[in-house]
C-alpha atoms as a PDB file:
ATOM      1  CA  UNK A   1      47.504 -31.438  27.698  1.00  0.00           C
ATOM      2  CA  UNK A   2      45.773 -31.654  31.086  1.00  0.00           C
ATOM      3  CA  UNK A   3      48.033 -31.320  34.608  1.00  0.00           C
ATOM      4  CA  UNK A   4      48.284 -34.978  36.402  1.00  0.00           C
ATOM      5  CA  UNK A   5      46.124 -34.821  39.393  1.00  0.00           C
ATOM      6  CA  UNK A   6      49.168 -35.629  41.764  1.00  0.00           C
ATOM      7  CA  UNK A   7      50.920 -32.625  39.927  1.00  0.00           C
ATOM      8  CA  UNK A   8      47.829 -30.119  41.132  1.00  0.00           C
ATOM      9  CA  UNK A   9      47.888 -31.521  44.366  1.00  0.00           C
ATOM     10  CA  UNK A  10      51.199 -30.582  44.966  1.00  0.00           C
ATOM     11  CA  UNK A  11      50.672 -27.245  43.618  1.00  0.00           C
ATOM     12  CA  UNK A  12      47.927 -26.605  46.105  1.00  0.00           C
ATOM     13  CA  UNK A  13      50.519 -28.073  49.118  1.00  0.00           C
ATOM     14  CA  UNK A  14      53.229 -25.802  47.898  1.00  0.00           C
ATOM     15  CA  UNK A  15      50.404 -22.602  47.790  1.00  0.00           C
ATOM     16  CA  UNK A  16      48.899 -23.147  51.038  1.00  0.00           C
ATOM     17  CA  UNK A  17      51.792 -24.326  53.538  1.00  0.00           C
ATOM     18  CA  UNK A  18      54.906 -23.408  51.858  1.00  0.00           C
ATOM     19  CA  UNK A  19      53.282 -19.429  50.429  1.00  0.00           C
ATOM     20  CA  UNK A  20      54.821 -20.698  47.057  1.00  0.00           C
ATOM     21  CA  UNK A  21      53.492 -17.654  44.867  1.00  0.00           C
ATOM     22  CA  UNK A  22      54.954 -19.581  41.513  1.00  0.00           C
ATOM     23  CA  UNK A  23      52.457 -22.381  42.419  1.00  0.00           C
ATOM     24  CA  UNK A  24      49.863 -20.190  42.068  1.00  0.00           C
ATOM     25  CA  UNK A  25      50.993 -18.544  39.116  1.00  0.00           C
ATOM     26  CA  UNK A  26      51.462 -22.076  37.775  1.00  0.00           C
ATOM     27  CA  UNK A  27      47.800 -22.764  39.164  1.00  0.00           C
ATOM     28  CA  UNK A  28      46.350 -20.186  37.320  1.00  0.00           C
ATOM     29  CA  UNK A  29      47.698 -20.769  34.224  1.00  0.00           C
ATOM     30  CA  UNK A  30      46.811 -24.608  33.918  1.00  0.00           C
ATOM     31  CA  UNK A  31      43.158 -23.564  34.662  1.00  0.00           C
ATOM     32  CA  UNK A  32      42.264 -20.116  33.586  1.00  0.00           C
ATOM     33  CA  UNK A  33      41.245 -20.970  30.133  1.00  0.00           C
ATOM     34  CA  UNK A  34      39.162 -24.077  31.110  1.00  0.00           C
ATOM     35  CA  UNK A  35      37.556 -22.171  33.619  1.00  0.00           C
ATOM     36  CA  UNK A  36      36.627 -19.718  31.384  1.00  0.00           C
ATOM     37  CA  UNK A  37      34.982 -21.288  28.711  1.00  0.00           C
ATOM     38  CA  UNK A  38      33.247 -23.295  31.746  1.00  0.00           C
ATOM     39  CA  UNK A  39      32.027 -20.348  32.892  1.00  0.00           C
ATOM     40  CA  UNK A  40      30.815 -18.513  29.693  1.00  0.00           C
ATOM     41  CA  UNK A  41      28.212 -21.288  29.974  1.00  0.00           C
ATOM     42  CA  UNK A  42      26.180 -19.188  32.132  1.00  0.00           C
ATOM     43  CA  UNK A  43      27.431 -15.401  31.705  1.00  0.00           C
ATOM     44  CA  UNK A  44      27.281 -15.447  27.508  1.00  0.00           C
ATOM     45  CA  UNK A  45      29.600 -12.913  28.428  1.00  0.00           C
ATOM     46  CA  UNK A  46      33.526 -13.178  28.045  1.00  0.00           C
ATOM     47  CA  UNK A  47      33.892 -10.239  29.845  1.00  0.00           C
ATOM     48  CA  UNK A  48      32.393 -10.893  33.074  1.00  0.00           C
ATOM     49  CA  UNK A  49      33.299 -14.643  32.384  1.00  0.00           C
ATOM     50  CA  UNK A  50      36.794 -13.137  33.001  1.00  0.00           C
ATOM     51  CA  UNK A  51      36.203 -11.146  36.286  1.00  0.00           C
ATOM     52  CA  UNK A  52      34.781 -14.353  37.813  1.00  0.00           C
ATOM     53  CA  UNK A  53      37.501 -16.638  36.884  1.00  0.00           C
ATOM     54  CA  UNK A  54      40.215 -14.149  37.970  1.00  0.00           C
ATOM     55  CA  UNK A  55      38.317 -13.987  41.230  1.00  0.00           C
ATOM     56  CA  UNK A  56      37.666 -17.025  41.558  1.00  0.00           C
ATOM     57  CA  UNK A  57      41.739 -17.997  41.022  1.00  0.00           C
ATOM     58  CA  UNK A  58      43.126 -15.178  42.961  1.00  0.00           C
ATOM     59  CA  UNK A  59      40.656 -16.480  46.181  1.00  0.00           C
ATOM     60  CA  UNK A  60      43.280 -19.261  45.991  1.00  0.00           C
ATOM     61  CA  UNK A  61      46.178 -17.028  46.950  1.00  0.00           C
ATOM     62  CA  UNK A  62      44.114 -14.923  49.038  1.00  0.00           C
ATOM     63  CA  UNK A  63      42.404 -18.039  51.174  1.00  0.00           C
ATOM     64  CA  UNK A  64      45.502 -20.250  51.094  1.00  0.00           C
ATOM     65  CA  UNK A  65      45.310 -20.784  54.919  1.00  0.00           C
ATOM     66  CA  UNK A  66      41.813 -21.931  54.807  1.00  0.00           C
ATOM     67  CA  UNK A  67      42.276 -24.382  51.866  1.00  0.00           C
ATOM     68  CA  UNK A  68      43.963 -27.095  53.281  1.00  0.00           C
ATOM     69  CA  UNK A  69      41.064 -29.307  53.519  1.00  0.00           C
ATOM     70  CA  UNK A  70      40.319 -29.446  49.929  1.00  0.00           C
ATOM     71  CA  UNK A  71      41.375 -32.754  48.188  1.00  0.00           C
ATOM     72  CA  UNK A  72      40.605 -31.826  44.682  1.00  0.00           C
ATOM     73  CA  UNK A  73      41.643 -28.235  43.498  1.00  0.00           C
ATOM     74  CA  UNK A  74      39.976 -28.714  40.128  1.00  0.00           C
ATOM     75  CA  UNK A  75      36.691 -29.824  41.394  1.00  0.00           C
ATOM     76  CA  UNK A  76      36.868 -27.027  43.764  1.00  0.00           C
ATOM     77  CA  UNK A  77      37.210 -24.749  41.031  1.00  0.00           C
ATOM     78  CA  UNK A  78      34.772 -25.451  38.617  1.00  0.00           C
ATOM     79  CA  UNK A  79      31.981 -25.515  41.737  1.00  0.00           C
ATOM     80  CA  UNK A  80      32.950 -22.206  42.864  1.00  0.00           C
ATOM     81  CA  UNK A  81      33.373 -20.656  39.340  1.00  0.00           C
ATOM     82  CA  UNK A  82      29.593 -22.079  38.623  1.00  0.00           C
ATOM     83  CA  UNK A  83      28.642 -20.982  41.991  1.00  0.00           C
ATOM     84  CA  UNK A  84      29.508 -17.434  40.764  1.00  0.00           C
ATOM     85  CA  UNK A  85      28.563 -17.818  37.464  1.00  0.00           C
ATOM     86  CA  UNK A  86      24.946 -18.729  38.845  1.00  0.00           C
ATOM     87  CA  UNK A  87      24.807 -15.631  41.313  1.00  0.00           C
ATOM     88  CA  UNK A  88      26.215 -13.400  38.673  1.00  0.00           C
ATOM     89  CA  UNK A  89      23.222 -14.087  35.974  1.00  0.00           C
ATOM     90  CA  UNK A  90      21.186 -13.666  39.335  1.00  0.00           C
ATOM     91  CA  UNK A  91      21.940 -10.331  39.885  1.00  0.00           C
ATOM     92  CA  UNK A  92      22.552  -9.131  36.595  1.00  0.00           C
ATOM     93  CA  UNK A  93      19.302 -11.048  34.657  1.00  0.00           C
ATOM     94  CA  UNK A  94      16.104  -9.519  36.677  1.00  0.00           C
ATOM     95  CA  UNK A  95      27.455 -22.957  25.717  1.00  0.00           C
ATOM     96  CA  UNK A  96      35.723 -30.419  19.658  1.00  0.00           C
ATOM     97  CA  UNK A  97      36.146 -32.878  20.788  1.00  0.00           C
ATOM     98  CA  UNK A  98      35.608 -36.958  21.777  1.00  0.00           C
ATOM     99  CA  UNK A  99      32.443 -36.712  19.866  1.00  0.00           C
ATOM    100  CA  UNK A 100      34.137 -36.342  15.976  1.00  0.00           C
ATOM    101  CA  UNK A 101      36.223 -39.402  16.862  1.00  0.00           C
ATOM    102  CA  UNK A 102      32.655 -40.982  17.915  1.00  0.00           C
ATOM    103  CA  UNK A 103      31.163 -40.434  14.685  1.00  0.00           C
ATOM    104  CA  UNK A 104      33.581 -40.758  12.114  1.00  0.00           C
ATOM    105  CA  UNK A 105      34.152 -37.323  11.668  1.00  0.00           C
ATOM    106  CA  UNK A 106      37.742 -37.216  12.904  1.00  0.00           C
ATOM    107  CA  UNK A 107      38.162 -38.898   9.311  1.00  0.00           C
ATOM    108  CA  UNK A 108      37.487 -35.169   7.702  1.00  0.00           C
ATOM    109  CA  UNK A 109      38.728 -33.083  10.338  1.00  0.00           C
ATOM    110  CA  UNK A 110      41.960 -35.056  10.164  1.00  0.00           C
ATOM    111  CA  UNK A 111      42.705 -35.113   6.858  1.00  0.00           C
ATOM    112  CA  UNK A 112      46.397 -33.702   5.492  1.00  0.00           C
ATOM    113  CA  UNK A 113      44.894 -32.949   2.105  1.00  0.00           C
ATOM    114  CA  UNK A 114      45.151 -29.227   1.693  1.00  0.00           C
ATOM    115  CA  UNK A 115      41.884 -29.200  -1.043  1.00  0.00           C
ATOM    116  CA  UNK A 116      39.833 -30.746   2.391  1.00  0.00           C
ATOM    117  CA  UNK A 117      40.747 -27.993   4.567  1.00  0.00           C
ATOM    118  CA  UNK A 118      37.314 -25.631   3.581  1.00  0.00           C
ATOM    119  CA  UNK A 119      35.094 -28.667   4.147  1.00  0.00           C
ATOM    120  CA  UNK A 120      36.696 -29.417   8.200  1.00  0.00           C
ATOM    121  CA  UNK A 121      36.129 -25.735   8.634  1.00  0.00           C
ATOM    122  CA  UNK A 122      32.779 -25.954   7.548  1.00  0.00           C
ATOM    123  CA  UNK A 123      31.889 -29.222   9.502  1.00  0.00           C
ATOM    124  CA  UNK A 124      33.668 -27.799  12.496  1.00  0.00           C
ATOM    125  CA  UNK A 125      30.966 -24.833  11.819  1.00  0.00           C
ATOM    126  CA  UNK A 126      28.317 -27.138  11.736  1.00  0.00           C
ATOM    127  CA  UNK A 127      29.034 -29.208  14.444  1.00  0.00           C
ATOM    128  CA  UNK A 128      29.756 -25.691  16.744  1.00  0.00           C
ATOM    129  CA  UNK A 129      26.490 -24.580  16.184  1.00  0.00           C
ATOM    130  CA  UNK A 130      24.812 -27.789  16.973  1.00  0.00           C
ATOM    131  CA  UNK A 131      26.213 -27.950  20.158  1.00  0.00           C
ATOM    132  CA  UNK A 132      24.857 -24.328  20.584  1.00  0.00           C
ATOM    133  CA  UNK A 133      21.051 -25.839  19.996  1.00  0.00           C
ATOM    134  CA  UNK A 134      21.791 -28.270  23.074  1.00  0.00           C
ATOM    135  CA  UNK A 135      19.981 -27.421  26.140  1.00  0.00           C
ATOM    136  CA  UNK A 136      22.216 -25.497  28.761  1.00  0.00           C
ATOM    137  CA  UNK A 137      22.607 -28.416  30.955  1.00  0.00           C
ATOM    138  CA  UNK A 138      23.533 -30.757  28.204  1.00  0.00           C
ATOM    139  CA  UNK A 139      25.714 -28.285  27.122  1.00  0.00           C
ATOM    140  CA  UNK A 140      27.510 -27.838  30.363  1.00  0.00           C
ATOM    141  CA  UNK A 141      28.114 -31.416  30.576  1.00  0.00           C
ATOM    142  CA  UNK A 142      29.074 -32.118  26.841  1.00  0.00           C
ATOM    143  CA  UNK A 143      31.338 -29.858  27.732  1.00  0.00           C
ATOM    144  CA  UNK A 144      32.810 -31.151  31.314  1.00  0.00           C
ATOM    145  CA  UNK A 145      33.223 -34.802  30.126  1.00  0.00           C
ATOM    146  CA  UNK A 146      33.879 -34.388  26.251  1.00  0.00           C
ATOM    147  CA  UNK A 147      36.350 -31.204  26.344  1.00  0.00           C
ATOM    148  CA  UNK A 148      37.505 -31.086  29.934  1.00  0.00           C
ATOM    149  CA  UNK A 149      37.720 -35.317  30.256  1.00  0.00           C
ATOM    150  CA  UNK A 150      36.044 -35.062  33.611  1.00  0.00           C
ATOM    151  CA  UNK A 151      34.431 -38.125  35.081  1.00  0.00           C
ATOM    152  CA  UNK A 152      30.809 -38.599  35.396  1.00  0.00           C
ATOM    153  CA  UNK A 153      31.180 -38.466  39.359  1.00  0.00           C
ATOM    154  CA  UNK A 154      33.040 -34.794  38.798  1.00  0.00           C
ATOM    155  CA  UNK A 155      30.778 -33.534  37.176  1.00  0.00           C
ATOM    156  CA  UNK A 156      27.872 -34.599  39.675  1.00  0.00           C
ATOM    157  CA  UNK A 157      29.708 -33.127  41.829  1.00  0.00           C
ATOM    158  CA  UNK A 158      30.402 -29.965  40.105  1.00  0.00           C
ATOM    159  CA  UNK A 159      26.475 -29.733  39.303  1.00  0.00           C
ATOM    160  CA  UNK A 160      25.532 -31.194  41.947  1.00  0.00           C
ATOM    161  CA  UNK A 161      23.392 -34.057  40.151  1.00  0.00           C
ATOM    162  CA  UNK A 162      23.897 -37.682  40.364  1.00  0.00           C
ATOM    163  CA  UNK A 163      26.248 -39.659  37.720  1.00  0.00           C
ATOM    164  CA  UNK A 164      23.070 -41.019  36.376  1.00  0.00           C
ATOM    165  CA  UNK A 165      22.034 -38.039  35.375  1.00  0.00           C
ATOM    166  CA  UNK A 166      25.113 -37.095  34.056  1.00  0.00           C
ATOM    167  CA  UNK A 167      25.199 -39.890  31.747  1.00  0.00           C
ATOM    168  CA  UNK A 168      21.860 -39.362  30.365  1.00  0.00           C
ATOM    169  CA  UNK A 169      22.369 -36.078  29.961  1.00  0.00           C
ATOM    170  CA  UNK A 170      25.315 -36.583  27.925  1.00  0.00           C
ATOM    171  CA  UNK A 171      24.055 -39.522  25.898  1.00  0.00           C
ATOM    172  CA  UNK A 172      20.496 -37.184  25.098  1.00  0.00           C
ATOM    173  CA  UNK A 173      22.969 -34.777  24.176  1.00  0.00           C
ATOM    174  CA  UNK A 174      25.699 -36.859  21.642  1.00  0.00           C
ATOM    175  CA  UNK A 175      22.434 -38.291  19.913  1.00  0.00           C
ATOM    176  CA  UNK A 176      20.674 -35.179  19.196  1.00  0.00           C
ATOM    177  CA  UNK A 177      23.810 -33.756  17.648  1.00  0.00           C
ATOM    178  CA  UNK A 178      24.416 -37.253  15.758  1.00  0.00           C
ATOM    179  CA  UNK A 179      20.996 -36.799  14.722  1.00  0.00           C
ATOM    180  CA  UNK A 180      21.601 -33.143  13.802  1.00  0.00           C
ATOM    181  CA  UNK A 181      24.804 -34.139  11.751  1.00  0.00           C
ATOM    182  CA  UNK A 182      24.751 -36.909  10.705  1.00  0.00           C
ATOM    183  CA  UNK A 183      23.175 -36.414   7.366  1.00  0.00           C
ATOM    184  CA  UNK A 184      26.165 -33.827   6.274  1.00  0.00           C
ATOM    185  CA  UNK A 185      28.721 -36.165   7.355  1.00  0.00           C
ATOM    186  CA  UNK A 186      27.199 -38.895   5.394  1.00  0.00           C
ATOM    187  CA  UNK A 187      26.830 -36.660   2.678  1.00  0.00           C
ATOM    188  CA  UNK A 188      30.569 -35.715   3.021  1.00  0.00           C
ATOM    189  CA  UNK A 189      31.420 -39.423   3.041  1.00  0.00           C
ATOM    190  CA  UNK A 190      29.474 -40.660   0.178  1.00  0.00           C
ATOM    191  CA  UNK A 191      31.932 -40.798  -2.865  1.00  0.00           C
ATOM    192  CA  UNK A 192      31.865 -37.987  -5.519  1.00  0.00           C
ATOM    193  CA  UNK A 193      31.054 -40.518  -8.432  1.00  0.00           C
ATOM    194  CA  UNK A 194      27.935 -42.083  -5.913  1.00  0.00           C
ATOM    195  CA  UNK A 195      26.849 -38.066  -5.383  1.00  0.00           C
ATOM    196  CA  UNK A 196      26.710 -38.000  -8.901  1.00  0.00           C
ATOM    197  CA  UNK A 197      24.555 -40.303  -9.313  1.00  0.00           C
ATOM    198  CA  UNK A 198      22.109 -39.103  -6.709  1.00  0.00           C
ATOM    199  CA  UNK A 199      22.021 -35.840  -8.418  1.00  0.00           C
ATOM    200  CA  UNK A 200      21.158 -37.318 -11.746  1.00  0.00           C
ATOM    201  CA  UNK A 201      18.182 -39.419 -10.182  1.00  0.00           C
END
């Protein structure tokens, strides 16, 4: 579950005028993993993905005194981790979710029934590599509002796009992977007698 805004904010007030070093360990651990899979976006590399989060985290401790000014930490993050991210594939080089409950697919994936778990893991499978066909934009945002729950406006801001874009972005993005699967999940809702049938015809 995602840290209340206020509850950040305080965390950054305790880090950079009270030198509260369990703040920052706190800070750190609410956003290292987001950050991370944010940032292997760009790397395709957990590794380095890893040495620019950490950096980017421990420049909280580091900076405190100069990061008084900044009114959202977690916006600030995500910018700087992309800004690195971005440099990084520079210097080095010479991708569940709102969208099942927007399709109907949170019907499979949240079944109880034990003889339904192969099929979610397959559909999860599916819809994984779908995402992976989106282009790298799309997939950065897909990811921002649909995993993260960012706003639009955050993640403008992040990218540095406009909201518009943003939204169109996302909504190119949730129909090409409708389009993509929507013919297994149909075929996973049709009912076994009605598959039967089709298979006879």
């Amino acid at each position: 579950m995602k840290e209340s805004k206020t509850n950040i904010t305080q965390l950054l007030e305790n880090i950079c005028l009270g030198n509260d070093q369990k703040s920052f360990e706190e800070v750190f651990k609410i956003f290292y993993e987001r950050l991370l899979n944010f940032c292997i976006h760009y790397t395709k590399d957990r590794e380095s993905a890893e040495e620019i989060v950490s950096d980017v985290l421990n420049k909280i401790w580091f900076k405190r005194s100069e990061l008084s000014h900044v009114q959202n930490l977690e916006t600030y993050l995500f910018i700087s981790t992309k800004n690195q991210s971005i440099n990084y594939t520079k210097q080095f080089s010479n991708y569940r979710v709102t969208y099942l409950e927007e399709t109907g697919m949170h019907q499979l994936l949240n079944t109880r029934d034990p003889g339904k778990e192969l099929e979610r893991r397959e559909l999860i499978f599916k819809m994984n590599q779908a995402i992976e066909t989106l282009p790298q934009q799309c997939k950065i945002i897909f990811s921002l509002v649909k995993e993260e729950g960012l706003k639009y406006k955050e993640v403008a801001q992040i990218l540095n796009i406009s909201p518009r874009t943003v939204e169109t972005q996302l909504v190119r993005a949730l129909q090409k992977l409708d389009k993509i699967l929507s013919p297994y999940i149909h075929d996973h809702n049709i009912p076994k007698k009605e598959k039967a049938k089709q298979l006879q015809k």
